[in-house]
Every structure is written in C-alpha cells, then in structure tokens.
C-alpha atoms as a PDB file:
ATOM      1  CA  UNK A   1     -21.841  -6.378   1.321  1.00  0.00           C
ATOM      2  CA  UNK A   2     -23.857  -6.271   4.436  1.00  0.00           C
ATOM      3  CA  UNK A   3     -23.270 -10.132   4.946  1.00  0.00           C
ATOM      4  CA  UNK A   4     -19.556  -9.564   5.203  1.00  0.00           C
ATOM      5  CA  UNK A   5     -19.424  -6.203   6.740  1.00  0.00           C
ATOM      6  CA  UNK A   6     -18.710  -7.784  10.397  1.00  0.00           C
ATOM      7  CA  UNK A   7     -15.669  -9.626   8.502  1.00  0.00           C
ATOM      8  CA  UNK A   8     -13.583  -6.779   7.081  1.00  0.00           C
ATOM      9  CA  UNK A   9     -10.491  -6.489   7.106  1.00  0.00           C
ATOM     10  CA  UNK A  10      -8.787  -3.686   9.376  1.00  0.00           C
ATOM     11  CA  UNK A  11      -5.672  -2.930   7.134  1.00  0.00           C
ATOM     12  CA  UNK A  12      -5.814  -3.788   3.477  1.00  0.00           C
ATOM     13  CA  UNK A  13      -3.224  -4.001   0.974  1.00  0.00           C
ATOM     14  CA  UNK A  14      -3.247  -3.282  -3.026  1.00  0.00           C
ATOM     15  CA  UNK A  15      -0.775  -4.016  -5.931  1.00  0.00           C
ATOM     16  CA  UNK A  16      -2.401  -1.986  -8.184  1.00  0.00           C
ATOM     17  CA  UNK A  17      -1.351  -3.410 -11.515  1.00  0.00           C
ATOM     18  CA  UNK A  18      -2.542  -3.348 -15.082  1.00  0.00           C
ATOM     19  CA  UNK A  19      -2.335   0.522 -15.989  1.00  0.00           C
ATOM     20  CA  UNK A  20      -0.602  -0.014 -19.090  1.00  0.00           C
ATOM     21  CA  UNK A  21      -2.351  -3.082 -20.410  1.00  0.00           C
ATOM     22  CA  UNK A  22      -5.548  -1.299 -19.601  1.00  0.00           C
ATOM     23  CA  UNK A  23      -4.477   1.335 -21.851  1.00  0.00           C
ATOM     24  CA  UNK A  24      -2.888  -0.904 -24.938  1.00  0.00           C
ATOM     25  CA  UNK A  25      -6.656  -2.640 -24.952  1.00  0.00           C
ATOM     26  CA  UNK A  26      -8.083   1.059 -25.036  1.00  0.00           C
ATOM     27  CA  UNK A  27      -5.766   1.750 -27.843  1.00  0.00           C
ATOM     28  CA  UNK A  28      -4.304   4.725 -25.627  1.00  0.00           C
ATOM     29  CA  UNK A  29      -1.071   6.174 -24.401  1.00  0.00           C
ATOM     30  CA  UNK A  30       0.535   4.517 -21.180  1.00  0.00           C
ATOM     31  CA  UNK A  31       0.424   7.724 -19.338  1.00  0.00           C
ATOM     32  CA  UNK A  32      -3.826   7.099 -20.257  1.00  0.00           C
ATOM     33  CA  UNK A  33      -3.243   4.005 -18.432  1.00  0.00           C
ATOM     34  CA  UNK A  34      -1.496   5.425 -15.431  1.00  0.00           C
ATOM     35  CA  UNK A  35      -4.340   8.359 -15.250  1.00  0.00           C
ATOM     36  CA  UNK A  36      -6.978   5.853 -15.246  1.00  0.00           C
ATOM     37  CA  UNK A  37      -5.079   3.820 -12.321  1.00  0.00           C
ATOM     38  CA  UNK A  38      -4.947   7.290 -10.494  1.00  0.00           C
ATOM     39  CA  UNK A  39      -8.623   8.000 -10.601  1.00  0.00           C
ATOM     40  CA  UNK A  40      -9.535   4.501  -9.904  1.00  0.00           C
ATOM     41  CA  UNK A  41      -6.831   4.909  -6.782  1.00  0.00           C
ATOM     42  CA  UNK A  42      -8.769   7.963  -5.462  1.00  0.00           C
ATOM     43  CA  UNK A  43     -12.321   6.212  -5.926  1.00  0.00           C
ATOM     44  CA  UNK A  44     -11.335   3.093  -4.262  1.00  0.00           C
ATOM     45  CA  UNK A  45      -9.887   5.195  -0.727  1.00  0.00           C
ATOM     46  CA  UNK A  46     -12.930   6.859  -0.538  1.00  0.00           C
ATOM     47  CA  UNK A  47     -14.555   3.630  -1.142  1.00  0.00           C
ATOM     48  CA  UNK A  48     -12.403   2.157   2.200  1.00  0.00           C
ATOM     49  CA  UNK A  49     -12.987   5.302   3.831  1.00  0.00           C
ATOM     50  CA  UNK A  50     -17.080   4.803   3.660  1.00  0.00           C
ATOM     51  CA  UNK A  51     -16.585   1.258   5.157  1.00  0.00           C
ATOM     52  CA  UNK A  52     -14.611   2.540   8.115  1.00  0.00           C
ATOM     53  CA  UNK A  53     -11.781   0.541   6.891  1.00  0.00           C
ATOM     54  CA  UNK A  54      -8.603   1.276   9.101  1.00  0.00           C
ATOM     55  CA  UNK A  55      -5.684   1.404   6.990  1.00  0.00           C
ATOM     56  CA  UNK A  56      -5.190   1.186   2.865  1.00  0.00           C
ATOM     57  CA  UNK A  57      -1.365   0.564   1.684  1.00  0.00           C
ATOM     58  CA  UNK A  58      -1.138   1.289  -1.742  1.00  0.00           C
ATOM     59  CA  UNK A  59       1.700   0.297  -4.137  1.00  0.00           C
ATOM     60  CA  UNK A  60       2.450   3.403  -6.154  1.00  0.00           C
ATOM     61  CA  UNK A  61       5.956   2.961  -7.074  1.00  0.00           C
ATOM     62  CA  UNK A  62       8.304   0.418  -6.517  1.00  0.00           C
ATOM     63  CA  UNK A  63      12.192   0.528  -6.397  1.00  0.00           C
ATOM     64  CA  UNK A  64      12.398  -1.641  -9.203  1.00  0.00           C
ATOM     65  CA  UNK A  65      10.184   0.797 -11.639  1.00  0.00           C
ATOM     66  CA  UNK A  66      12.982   2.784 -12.099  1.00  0.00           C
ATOM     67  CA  UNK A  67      14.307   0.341 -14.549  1.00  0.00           C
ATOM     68  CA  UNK A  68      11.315   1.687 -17.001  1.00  0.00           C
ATOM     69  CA  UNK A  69      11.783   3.548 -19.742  1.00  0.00           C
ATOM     70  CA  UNK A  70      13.064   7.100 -18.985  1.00  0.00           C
ATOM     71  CA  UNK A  71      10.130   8.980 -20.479  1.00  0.00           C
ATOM     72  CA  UNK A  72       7.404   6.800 -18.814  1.00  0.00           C
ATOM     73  CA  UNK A  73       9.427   7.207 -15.167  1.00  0.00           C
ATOM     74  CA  UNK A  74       9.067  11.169 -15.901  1.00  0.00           C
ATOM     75  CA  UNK A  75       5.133  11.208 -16.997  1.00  0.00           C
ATOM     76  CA  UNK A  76       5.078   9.299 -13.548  1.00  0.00           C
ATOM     77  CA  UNK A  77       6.378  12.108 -11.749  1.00  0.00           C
ATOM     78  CA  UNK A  78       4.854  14.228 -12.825  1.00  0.00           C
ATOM     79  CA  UNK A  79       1.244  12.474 -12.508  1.00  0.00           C
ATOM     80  CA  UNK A  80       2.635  11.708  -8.735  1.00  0.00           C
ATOM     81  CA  UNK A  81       3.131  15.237  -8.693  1.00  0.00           C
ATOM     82  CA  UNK A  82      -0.475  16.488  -9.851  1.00  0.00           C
ATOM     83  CA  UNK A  83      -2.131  13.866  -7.778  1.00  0.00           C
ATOM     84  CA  UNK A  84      -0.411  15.270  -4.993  1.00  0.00           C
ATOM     85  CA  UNK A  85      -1.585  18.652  -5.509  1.00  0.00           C
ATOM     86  CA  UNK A  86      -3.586  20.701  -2.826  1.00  0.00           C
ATOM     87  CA  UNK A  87      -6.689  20.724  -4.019  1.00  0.00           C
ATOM     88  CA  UNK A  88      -6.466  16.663  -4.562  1.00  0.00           C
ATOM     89  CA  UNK A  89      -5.153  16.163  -0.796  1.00  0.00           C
ATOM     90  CA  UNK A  90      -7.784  18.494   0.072  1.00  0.00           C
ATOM     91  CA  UNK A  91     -10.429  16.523  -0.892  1.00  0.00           C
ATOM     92  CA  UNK A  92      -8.808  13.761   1.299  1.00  0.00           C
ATOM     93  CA  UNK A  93      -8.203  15.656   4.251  1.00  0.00           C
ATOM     94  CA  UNK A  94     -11.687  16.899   4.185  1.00  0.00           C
ATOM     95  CA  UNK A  95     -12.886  13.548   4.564  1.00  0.00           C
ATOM     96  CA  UNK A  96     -10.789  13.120   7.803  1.00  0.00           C
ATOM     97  CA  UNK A  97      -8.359  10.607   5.630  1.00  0.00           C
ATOM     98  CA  UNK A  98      -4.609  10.922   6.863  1.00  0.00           C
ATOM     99  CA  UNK A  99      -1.657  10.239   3.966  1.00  0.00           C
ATOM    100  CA  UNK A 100       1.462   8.672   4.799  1.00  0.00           C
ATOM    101  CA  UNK A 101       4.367   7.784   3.146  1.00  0.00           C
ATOM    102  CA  UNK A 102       6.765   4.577   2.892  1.00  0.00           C
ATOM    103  CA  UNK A 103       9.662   3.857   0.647  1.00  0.00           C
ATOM    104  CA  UNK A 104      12.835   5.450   0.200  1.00  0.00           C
ATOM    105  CA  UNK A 105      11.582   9.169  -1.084  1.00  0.00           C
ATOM    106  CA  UNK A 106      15.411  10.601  -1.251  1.00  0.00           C
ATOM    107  CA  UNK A 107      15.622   9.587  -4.889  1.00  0.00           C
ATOM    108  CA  UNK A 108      12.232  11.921  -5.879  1.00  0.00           C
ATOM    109  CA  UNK A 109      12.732  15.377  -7.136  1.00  0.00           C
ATOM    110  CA  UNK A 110      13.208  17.936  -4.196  1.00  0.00           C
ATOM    111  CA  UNK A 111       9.378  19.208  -5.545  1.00  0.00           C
ATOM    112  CA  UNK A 112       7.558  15.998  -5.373  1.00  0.00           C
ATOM    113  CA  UNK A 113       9.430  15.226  -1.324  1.00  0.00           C
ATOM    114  CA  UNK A 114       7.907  18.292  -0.668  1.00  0.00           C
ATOM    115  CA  UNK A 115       4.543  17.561  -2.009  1.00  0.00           C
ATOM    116  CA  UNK A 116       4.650  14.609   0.268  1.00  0.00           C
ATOM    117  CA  UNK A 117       5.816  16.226   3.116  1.00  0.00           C
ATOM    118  CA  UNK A 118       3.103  18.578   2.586  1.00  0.00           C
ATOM    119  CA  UNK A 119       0.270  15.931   1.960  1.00  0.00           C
ATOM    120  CA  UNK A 120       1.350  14.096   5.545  1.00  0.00           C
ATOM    121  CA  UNK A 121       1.631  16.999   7.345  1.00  0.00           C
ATOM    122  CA  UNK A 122      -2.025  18.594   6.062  1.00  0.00           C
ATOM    123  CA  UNK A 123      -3.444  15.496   7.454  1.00  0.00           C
ATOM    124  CA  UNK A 124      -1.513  14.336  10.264  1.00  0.00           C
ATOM    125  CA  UNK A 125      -4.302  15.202  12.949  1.00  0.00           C
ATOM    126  CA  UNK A 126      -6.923  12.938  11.159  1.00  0.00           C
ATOM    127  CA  UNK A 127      -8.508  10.281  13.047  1.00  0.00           C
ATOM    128  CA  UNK A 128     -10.261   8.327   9.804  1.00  0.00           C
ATOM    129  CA  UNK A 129      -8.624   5.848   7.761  1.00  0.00           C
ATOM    130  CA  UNK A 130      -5.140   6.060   7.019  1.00  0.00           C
ATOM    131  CA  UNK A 131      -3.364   5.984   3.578  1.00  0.00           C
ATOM    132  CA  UNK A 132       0.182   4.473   3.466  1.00  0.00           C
ATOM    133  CA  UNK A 133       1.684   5.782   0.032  1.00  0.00           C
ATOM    134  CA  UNK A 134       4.006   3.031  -1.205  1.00  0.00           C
ATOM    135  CA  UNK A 135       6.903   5.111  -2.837  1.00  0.00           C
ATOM    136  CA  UNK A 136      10.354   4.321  -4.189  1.00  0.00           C
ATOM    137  CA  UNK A 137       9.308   1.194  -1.930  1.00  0.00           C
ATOM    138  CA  UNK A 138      10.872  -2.851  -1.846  1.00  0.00           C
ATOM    139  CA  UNK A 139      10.034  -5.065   0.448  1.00  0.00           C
ATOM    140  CA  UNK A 140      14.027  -6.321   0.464  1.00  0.00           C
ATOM    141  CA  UNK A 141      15.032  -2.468   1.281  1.00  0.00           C
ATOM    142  CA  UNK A 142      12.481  -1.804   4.565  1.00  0.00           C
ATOM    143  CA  UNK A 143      14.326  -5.241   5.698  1.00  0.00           C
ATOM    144  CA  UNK A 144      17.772  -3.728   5.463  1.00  0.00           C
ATOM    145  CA  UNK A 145      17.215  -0.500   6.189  1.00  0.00           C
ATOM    146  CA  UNK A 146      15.533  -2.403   9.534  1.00  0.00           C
ATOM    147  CA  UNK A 147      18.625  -4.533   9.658  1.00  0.00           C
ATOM    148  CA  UNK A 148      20.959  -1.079   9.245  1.00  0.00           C
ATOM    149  CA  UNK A 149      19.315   0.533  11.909  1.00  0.00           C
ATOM    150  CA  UNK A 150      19.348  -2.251  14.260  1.00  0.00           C
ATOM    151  CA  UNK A 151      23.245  -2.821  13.640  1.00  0.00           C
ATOM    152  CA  UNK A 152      23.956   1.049  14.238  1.00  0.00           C
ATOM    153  CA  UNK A 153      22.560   0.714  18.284  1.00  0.00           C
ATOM    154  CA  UNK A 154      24.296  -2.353  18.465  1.00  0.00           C
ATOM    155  CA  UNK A 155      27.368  -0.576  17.424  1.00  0.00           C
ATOM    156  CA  UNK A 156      27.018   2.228  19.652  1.00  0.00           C
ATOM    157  CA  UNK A 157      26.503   0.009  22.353  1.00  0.00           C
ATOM    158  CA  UNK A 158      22.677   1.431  23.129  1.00  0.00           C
ATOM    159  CA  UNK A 159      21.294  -2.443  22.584  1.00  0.00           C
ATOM    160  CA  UNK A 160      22.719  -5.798  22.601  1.00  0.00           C
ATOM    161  CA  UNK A 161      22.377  -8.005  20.071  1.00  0.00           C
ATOM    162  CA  UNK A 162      20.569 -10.837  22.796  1.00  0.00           C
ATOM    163  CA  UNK A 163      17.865  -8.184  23.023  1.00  0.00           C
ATOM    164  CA  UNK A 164      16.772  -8.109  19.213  1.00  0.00           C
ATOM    165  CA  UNK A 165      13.712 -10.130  18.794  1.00  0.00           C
ATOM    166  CA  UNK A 166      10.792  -9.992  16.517  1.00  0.00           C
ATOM    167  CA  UNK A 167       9.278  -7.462  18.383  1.00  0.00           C
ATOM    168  CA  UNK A 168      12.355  -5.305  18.457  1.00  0.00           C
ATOM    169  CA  UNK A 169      13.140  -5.826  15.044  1.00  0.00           C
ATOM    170  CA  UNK A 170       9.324  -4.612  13.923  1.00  0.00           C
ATOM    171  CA  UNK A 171       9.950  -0.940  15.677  1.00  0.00           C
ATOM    172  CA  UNK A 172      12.556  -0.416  12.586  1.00  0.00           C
ATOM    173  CA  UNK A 173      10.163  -2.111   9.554  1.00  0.00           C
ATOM    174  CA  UNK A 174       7.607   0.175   7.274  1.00  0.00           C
ATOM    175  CA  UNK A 175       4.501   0.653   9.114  1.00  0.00           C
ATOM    176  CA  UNK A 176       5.689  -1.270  12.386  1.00  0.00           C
ATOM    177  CA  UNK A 177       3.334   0.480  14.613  1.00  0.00           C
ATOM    178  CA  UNK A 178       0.247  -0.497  12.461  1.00  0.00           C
ATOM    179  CA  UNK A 179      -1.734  -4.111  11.966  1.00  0.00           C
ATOM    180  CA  UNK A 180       0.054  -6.004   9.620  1.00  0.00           C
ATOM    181  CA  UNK A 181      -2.152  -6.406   6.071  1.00  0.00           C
ATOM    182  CA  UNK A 182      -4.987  -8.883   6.645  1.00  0.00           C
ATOM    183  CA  UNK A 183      -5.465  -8.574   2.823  1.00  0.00           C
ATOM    184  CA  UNK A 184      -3.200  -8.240   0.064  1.00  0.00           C
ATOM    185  CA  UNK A 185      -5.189  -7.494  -3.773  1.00  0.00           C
ATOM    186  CA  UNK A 186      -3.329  -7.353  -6.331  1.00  0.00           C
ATOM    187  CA  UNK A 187      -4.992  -6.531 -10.209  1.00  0.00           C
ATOM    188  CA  UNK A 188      -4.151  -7.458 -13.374  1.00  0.00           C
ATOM    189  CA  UNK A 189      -3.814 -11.167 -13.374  1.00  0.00           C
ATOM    190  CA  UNK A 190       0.004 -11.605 -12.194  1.00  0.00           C
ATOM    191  CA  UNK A 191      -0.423 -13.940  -9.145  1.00  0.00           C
ATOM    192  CA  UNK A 192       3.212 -12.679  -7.227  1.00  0.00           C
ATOM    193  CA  UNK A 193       3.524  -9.739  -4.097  1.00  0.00           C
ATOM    194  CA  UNK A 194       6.678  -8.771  -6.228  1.00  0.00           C
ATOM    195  CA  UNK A 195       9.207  -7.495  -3.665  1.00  0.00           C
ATOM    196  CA  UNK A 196       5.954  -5.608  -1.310  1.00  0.00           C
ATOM    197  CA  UNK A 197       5.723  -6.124   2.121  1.00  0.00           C
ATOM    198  CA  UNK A 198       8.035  -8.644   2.370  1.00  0.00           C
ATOM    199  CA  UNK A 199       7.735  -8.794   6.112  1.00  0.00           C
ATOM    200  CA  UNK A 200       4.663  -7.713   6.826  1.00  0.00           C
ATOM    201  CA  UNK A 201       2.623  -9.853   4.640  1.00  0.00           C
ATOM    202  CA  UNK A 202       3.665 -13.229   6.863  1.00  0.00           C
ATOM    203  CA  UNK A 203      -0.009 -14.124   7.537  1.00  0.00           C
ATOM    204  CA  UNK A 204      -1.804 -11.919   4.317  1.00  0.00           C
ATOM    205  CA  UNK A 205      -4.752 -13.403   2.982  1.00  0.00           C
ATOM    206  CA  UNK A 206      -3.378 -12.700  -1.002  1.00  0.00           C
ATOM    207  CA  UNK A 207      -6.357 -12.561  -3.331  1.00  0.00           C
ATOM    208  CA  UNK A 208      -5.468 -11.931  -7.138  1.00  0.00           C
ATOM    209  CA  UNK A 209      -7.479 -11.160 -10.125  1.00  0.00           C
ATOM    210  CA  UNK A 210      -7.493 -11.271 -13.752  1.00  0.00           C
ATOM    211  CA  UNK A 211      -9.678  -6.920 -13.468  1.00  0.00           C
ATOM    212  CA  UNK A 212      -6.824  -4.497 -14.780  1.00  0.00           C
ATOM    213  CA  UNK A 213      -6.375  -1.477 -12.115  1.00  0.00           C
ATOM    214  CA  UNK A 214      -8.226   1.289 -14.005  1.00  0.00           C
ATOM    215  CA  UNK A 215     -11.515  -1.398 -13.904  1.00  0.00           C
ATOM    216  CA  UNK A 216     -11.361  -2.526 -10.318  1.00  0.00           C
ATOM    217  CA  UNK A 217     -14.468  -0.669  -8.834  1.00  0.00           C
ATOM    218  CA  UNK A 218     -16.383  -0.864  -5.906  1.00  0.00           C
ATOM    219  CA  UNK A 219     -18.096  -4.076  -6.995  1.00  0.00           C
ATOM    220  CA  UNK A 220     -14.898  -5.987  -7.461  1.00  0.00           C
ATOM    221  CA  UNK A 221     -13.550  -4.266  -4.497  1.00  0.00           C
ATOM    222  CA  UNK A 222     -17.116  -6.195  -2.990  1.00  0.00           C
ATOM    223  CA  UNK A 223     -15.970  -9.429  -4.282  1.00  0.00           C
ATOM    224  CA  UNK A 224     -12.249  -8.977  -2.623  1.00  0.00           C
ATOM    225  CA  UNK A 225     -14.081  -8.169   0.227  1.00  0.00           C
ATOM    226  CA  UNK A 226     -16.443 -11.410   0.259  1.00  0.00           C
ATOM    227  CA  UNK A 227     -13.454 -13.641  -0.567  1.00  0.00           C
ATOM    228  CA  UNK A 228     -11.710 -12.287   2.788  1.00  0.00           C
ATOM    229  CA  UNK A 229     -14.645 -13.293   4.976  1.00  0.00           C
ATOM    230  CA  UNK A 230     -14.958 -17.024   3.992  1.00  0.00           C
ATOM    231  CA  UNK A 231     -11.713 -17.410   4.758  1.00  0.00           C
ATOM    232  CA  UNK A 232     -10.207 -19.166   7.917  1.00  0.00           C
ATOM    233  CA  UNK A 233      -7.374 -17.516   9.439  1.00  0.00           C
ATOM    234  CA  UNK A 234      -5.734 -19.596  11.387  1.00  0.00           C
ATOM    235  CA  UNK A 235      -2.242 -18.504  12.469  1.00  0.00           C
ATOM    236  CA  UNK A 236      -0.788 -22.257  12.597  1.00  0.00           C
ATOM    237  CA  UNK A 237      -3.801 -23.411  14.680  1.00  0.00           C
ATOM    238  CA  UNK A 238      -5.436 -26.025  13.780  1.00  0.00           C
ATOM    239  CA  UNK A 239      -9.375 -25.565  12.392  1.00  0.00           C
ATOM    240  CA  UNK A 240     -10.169 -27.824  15.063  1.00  0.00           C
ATOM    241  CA  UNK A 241      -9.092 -25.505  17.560  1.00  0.00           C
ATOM    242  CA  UNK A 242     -10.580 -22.447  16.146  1.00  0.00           C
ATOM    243  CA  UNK A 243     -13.606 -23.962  15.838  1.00  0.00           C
ATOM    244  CA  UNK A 244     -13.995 -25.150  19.931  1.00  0.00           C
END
C-alpha cells in the first residue's frame, strides 16, 4: 500500500452491490446479506478514515430500490434505521468522521429523516473524512432537481438564463461544493454506475469487480486502490503532454 499511498484518491466512490447474492451462496436470508453489507460498510470508512482519505460516497439506497419487494424495502428500513443509531454514529463521530446525506430523504419514515438529521448534525463540526450517505438517491433526479432550481431564479428574475454555465449549474448538483469522485468501485461483478452520479462521475476512474459487498475488505479495497495509481488521468490531454 505504501507504493501507492502518494496516489490516492481524494474522494472515492462505492456501489456497494452483491448483499443478496452474498447471502443466497451462504444459504441465508437477504436481510443476512444486507447485515453483512452494513458491517462491511462500517469497516471499510474506518478503513478510508486511517488513510486520510477525504471524502467516501456510498450508495445505500437508490430511487429505483423501491421497486423491491415490499418486505425486503421494510427490513431495509429498518437496518437503515439501527445503523443509524447513536451509539453506531458515535463510534463515527468519535473518530472525527462527519455523515452527510444525499438523495431525496422526503419519502423515508418521519423516524429514519430524523435519524439522519441527527447523524449530520452530531458530526457537522468534524474536520476528518467525510461520509456522503447516498439515500433515496438517482443520478437523473440530482440533475432535475439542479435543473428545477435553476429554472425557479430564472423565473423570478434573480438570474438570467446567459449566466448559467457549468459552474453555475454545479452550485445546485449533490455534493457540488466537494471534488468530484476520482474513483468509482462498484462490487459484485455488474460492470454499470446504474443511475449514480450521473454528473459527477464525468472524469471517474470506474473500477469493477467480480468480490460481492459483504467480502470486499481492506485487501481488495488495497487492490482498488493500486489499480487507481497506475492509471493516467488525463482530462482530454494528450499523454504526450502530461508526460513533458
């Protein structure tokens, strides 16, 4: 790891995918599965945390998983909801780790907002590395909801539409006053971003493999890691130009 350690990433990204396969080769219940992915979410922070990695975006939930079956949506919640106990953001916020949440949380149970509300405002003051929670979250929704907000000031007459550029348009986005992801994992063999990040991931490095969530450890984590530094980023440059 040392060999790499001056080529980490400052903001890394993680589909964390493979909970329920994990737990159909374990011969267990889903909500086994989505347990495992939980733990394995926790380990992996602290993990980012000890190499003074910046910022961790996690996918937790996306808008789409609503469209899973009814009981395995509500064992969700509630595993959202124990994870976001006190004594589990404690353990966070001891290590100087701030929480943060993105998505659409309107559609949670008035309990679980709170939870989150709770969670960010515990460690807002933290100076270590910051946890974006991916919740109720689509990459196609932080656009519009961008686009919305943008067409309300243009309405009102508080900005013209000749003054919306990139820059404008990234005040409005998910995370917009962070680094965009230099690295994007994503478990469990599926090689897609499936509606994350849509925006933000315009110059990602994307590295997927075949590990299920609840078995990507530190040492895979290492091998992510590794993967990142030998790669060129370039930006539309030319190597030739990165290299003089």
């Amino acid at each position: 790891m040392s060999s790499v350690k001056a080529k980490l990433p400052r903001h890394v990204a993680i589909i964390m995918d493979g909970n329920n396969r994990w737990a159909k080769k374990q011969n267990n219940t889903q909500l086994s599965g989505h347990r495992a992915g939980a733990v394995q979410a926790r380990a992996i922070t602290n993990y980012c945390a000890d190499l003074s990695i910046e910022f961790l975006t996690l996918f937790v939930f996306s808008s789409e998983n609503w469209l899973r079956p009814k009981k395995e949506v509500n064992a969700l919640m509630a595993l959202f909801l124990t994870v976001l106990q006190r004594q589990e953001i404690n353990k966070l916020h001891s290590r100087n780790i701030r929480i943060k949440f993105i998505g659409d949380r309107q559609r949670f149970p008035k309990k679980l907002r709170d939870q989150m509300q709770a969670a960010e405002e515990l460690t807002a003051k933290n100076s270590g590395l910051i946890v974006n929670v991916a919740a109720n979250y689509g990459g196609r929704w932080d656009v519009m909801q961008a686009a919305k907000k943008l067409a309300a000031e243009v309405q009102d007459n508080s900005l013209q539409i000749n003054d919306i550029d990139e820059s404008q348009f990234q005040q409005y986005i998910s995370m917009g006053d962070v680094p965009d992801p230099d690295l994007c994992i994503r478990t469990g063999g599926e090689q897609r971003i499936s509606n994350f990040l849509l925006w933000q991931f315009a110059y990602t490095e994307l590295y997927f493999t075949e590990v299920y969530w609840p078995d990507f450890d530190e040492k895979q984590m290492d091998l992510a890691l590794a993967d990142f530094a030998r790669r060129q980023r370039r930006y539309g440059k030319a190597s030739e130009q990165l290299e003089s």
